[in-house]
N, C-alpha and C. Protein backbone atom coordinates (compact mmCIF):
# COMPACT_ATOMS: atom_id res chain seq x y z
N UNK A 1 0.83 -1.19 0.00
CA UNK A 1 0.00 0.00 0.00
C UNK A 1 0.87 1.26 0.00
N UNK A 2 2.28 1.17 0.55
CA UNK A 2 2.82 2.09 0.90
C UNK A 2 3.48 2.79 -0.67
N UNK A 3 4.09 1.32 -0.97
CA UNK A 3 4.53 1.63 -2.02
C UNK A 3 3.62 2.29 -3.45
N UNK A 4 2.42 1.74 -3.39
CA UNK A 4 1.53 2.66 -3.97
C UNK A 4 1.30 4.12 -4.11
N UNK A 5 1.12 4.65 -2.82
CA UNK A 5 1.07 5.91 -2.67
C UNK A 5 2.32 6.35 -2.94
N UNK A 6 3.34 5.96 -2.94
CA UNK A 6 4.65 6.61 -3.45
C UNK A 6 4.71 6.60 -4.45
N UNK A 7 4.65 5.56 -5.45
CA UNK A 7 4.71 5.96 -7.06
C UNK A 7 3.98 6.78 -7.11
N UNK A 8 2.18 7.10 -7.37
CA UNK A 8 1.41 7.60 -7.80
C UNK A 8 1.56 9.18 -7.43
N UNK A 9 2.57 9.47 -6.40
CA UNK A 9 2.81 11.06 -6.66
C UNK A 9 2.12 11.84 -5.32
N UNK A 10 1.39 10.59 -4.23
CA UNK A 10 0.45 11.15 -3.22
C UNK A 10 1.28 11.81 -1.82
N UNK A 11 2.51 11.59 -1.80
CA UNK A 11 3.09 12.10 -0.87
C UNK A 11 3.78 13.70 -1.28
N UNK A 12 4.15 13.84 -2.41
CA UNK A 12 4.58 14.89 -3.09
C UNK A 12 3.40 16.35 -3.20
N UNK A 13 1.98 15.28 -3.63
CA UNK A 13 1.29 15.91 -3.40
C UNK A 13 0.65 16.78 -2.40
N UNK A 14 0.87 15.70 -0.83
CA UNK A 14 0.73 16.48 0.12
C UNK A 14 1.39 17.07 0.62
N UNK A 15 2.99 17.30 0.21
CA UNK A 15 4.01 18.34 0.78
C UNK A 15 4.13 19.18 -0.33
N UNK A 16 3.59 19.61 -0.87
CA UNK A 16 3.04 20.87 -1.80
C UNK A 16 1.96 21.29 -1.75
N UNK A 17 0.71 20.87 -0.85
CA UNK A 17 -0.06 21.37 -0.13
C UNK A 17 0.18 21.91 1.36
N UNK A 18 1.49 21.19 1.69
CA UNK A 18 1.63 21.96 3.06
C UNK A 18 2.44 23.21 2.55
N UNK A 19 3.37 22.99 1.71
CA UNK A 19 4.66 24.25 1.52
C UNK A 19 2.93 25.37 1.14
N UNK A 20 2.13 25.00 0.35
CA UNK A 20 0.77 25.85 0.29
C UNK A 20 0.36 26.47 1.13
N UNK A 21 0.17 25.46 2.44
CA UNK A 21 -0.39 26.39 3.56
C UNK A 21 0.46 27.10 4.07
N UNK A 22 1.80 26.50 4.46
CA UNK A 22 2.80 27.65 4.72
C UNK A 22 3.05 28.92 3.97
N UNK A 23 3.17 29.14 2.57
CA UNK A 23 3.23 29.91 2.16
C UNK A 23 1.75 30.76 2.38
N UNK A 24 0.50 30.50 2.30
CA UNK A 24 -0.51 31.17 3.15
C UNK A 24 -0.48 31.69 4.60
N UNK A 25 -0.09 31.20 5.57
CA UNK A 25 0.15 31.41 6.53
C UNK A 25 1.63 32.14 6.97
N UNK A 26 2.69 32.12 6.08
CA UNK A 26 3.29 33.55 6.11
C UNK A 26 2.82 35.16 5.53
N UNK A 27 2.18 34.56 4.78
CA UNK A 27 1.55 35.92 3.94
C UNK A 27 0.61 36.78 5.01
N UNK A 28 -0.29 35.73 5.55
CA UNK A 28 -1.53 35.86 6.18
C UNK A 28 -0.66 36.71 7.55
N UNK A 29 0.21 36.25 8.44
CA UNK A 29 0.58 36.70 9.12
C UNK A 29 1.38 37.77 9.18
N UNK A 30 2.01 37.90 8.05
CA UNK A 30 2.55 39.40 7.80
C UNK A 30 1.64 40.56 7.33
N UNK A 31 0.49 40.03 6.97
CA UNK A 31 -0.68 41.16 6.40
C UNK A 31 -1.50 41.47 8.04
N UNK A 32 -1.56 40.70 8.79
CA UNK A 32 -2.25 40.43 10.24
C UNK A 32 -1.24 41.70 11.25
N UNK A 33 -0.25 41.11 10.94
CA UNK A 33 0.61 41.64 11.63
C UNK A 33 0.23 43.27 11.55
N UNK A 34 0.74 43.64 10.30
CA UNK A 34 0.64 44.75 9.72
C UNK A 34 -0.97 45.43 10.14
N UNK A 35 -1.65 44.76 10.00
CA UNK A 35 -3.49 45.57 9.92
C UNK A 35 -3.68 45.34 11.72
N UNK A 36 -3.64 44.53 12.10
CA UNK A 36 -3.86 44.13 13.88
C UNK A 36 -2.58 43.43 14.77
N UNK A 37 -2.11 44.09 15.31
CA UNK A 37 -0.91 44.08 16.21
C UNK A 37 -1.12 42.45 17.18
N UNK A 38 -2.66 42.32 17.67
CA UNK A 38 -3.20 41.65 18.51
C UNK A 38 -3.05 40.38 18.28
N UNK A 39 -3.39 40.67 16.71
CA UNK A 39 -3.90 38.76 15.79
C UNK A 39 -2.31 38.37 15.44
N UNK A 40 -1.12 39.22 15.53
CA UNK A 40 0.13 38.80 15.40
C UNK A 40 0.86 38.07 15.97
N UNK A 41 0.36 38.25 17.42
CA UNK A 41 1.06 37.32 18.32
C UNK A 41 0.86 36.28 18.66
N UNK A 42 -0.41 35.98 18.09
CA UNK A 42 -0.97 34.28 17.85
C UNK A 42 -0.34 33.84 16.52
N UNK A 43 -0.23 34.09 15.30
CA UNK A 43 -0.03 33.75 14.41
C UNK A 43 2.05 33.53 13.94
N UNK A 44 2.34 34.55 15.09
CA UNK A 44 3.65 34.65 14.68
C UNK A 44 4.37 33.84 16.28
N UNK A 45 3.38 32.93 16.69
CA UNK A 45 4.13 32.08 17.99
C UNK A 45 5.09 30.74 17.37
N UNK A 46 6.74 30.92 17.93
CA UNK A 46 7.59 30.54 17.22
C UNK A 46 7.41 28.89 17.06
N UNK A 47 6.29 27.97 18.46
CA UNK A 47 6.38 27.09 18.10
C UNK A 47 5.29 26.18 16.76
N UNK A 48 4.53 27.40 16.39
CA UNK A 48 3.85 26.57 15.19
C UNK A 48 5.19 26.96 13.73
N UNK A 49 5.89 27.90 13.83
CA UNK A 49 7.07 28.00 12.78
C UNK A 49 7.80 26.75 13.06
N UNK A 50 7.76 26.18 14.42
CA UNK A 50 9.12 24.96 14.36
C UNK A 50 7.69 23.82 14.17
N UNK A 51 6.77 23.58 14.33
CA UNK A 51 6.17 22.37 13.96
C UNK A 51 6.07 22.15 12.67
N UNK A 52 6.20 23.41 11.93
CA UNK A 52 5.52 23.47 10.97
C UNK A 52 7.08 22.71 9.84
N UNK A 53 7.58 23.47 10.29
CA UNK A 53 9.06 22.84 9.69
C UNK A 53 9.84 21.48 10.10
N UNK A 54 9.07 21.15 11.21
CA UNK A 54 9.42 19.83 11.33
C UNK A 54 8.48 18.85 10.66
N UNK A 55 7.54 18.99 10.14
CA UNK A 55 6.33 18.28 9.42
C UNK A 55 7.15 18.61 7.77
N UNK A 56 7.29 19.41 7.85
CA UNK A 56 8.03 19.81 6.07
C UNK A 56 9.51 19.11 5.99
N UNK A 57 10.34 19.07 6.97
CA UNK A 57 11.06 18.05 7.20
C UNK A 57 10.82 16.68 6.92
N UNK A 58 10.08 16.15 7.89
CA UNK A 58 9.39 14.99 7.66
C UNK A 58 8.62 14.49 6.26
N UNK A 59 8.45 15.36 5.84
CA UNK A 59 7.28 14.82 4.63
C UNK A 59 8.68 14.80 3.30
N UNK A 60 9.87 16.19 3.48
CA UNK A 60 10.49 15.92 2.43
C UNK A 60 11.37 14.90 2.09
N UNK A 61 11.75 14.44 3.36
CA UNK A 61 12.61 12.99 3.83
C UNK A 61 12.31 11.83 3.31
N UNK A 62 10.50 11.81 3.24
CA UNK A 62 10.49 10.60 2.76
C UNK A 62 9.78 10.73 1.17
N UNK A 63 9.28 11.72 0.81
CA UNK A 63 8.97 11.97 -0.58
C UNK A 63 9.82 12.08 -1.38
N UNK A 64 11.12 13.09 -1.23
CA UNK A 64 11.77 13.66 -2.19
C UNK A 64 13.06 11.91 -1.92
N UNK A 65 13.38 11.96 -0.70
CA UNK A 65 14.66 10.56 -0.49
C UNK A 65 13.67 9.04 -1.25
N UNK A 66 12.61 8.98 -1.14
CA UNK A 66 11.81 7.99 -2.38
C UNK A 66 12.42 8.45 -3.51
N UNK A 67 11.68 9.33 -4.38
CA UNK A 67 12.40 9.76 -5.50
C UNK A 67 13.60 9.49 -5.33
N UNK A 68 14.11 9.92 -5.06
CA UNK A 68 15.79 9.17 -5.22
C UNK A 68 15.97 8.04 -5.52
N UNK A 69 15.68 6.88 -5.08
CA UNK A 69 15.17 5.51 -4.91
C UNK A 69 15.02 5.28 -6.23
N UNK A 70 13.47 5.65 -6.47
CA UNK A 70 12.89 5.70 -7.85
C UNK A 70 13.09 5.91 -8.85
N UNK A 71 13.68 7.24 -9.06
CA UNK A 71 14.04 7.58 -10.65
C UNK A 71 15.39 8.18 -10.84
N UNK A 72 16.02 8.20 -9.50
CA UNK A 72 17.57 8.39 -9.41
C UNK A 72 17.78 9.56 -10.07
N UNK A 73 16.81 10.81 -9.88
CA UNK A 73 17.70 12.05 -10.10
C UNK A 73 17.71 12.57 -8.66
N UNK A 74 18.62 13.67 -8.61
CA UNK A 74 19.06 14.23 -7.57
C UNK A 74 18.44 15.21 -7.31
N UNK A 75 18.38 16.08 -8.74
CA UNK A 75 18.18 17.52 -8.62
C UNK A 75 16.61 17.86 -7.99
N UNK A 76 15.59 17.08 -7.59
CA UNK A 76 14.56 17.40 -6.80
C UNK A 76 14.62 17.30 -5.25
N UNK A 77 15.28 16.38 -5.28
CA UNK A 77 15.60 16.29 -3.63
C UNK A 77 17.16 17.86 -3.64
N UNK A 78 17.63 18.44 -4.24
CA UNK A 78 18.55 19.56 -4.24
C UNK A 78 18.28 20.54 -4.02
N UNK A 79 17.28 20.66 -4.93
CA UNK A 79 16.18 21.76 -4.47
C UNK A 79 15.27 21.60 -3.34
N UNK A 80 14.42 20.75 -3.31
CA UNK A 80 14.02 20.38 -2.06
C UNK A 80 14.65 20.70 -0.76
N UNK A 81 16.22 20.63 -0.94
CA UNK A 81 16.89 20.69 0.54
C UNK A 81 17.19 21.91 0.65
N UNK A 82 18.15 22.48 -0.39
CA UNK A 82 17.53 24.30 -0.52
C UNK A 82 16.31 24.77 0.25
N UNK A 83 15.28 24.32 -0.14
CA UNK A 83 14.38 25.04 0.32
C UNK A 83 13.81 24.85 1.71
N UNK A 84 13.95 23.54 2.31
CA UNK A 84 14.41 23.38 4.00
C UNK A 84 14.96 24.04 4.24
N UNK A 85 16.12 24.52 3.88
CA UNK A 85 17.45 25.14 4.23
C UNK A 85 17.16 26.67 4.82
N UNK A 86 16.37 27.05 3.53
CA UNK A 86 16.40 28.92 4.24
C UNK A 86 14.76 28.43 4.55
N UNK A 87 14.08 27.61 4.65
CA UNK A 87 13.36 27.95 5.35
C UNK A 87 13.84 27.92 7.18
N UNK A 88 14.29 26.98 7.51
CA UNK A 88 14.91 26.61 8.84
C UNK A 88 16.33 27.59 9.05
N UNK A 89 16.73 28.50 8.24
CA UNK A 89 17.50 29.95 8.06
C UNK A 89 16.63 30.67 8.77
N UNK A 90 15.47 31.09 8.05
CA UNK A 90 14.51 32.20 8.33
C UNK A 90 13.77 31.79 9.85
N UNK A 91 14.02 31.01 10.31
CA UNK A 91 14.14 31.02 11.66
C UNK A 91 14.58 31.65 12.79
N UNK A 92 16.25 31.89 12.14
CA UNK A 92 17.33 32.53 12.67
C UNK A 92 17.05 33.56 12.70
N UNK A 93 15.83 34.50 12.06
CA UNK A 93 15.72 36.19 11.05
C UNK A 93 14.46 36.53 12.62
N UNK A 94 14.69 38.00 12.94
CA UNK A 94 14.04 37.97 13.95
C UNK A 94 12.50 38.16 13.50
N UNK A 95 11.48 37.83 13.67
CA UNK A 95 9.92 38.70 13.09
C UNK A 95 10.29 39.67 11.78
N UNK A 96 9.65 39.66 10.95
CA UNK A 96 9.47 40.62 10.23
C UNK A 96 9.20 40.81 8.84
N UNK A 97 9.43 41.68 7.99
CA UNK A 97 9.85 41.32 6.70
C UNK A 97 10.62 40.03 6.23
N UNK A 98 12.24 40.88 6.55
CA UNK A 98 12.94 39.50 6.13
C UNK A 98 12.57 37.86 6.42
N UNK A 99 12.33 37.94 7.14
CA UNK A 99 12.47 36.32 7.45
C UNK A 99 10.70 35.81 7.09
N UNK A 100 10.03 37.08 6.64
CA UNK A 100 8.73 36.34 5.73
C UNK A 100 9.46 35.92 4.56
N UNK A 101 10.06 37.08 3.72
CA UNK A 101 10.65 36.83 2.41
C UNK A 101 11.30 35.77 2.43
N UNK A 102 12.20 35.22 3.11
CA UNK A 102 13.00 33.51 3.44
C UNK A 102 12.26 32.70 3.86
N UNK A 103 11.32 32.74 4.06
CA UNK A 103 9.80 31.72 4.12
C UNK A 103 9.68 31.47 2.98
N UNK A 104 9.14 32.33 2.62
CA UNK A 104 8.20 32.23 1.46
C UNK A 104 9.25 31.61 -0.24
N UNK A 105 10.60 31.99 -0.26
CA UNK A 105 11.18 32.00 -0.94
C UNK A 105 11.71 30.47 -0.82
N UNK A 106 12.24 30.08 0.81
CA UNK A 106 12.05 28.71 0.98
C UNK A 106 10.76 27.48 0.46
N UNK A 107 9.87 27.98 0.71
CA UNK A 107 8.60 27.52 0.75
C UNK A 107 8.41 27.49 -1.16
N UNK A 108 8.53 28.25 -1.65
CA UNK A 108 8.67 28.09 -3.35
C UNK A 108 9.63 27.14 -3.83
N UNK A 109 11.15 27.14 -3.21
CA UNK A 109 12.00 26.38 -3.75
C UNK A 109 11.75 24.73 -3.02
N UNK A 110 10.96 24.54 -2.10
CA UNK A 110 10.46 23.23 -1.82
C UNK A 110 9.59 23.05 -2.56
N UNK A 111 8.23 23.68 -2.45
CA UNK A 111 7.02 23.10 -3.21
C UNK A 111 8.21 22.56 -5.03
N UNK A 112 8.62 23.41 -5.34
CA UNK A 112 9.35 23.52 -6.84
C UNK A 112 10.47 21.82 -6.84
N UNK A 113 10.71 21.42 -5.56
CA UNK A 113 11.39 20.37 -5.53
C UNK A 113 10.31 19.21 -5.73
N UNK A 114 9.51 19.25 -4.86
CA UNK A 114 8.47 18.50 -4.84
C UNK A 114 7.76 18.21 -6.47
N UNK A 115 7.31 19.14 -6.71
CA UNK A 115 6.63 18.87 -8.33
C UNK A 115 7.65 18.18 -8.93
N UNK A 116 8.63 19.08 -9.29
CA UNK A 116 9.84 18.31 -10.00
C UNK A 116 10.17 16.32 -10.03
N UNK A 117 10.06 16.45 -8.36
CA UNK A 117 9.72 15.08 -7.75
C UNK A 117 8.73 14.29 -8.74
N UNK A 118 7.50 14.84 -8.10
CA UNK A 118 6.08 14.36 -8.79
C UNK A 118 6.26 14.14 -10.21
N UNK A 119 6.71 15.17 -11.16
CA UNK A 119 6.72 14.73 -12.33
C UNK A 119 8.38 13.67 -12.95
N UNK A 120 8.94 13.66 -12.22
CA UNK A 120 10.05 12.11 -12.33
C UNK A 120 9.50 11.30 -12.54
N UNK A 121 8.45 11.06 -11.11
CA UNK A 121 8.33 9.62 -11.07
C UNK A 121 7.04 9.22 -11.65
N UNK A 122 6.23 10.14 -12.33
CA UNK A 122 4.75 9.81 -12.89
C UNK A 122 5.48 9.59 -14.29
């Protein structure tokens, strides 16, 4: 069963729906931020940024390191790790602009690993 859902592209799929919500939920919170001071400090609490990246961790580990497996290119899991990379960077960035822009820029160069992924192995 497992192996099913791995060819057919269903794990890829759902870590390009999360890099989705993440990339929503940085946006959302920098526009929040900006319009209501109040709704910021729920949205910008550091431990849903580390769950959230430990689930994007998790999901790229075993989607993009499959692909590998599978169709033996590299360059999706490369990008893929790139885009862990400054996302779990933009960690380091205190609140603000910057470290939305290294979200979000992370969060593109994963989802972008992921498809890449998806279309290897379909």
């Amino acid at each position: 069963m497992f192996a099913n859902v791995a060819r057919n592209g269903t794990m890829d799929r759902m870590a390009i729906a999360l890099s989705g919500l993440c990339l929503v939920h940085c946006l959302a919170s920098a526009i929040f931020l900006a319009m209501l001071s109040a709704a910021g400090g729920l949205l910008l609490d550091p431990i849903i940024h580390e769950i959230g990246l430990m689930l994007a961790i998790g999901l790229g580990v075993l989607a993009l390191g499959r692909g590998i497996v599978e169709h033996g290119f590299m360059m999706p899991s490369a990008v893929g790790g790139l885009g862990l990379g400054v996302m779990a960077g933009s960690l380091m960035i205190p609140h603000g602009g910057g470290s939305t822009v290294y979200s979000v820029i992370g969060v593109l160069l994963l989802a972008m690993g992921h498809d890449l992924n998806r279309r290897a192995v379909i």
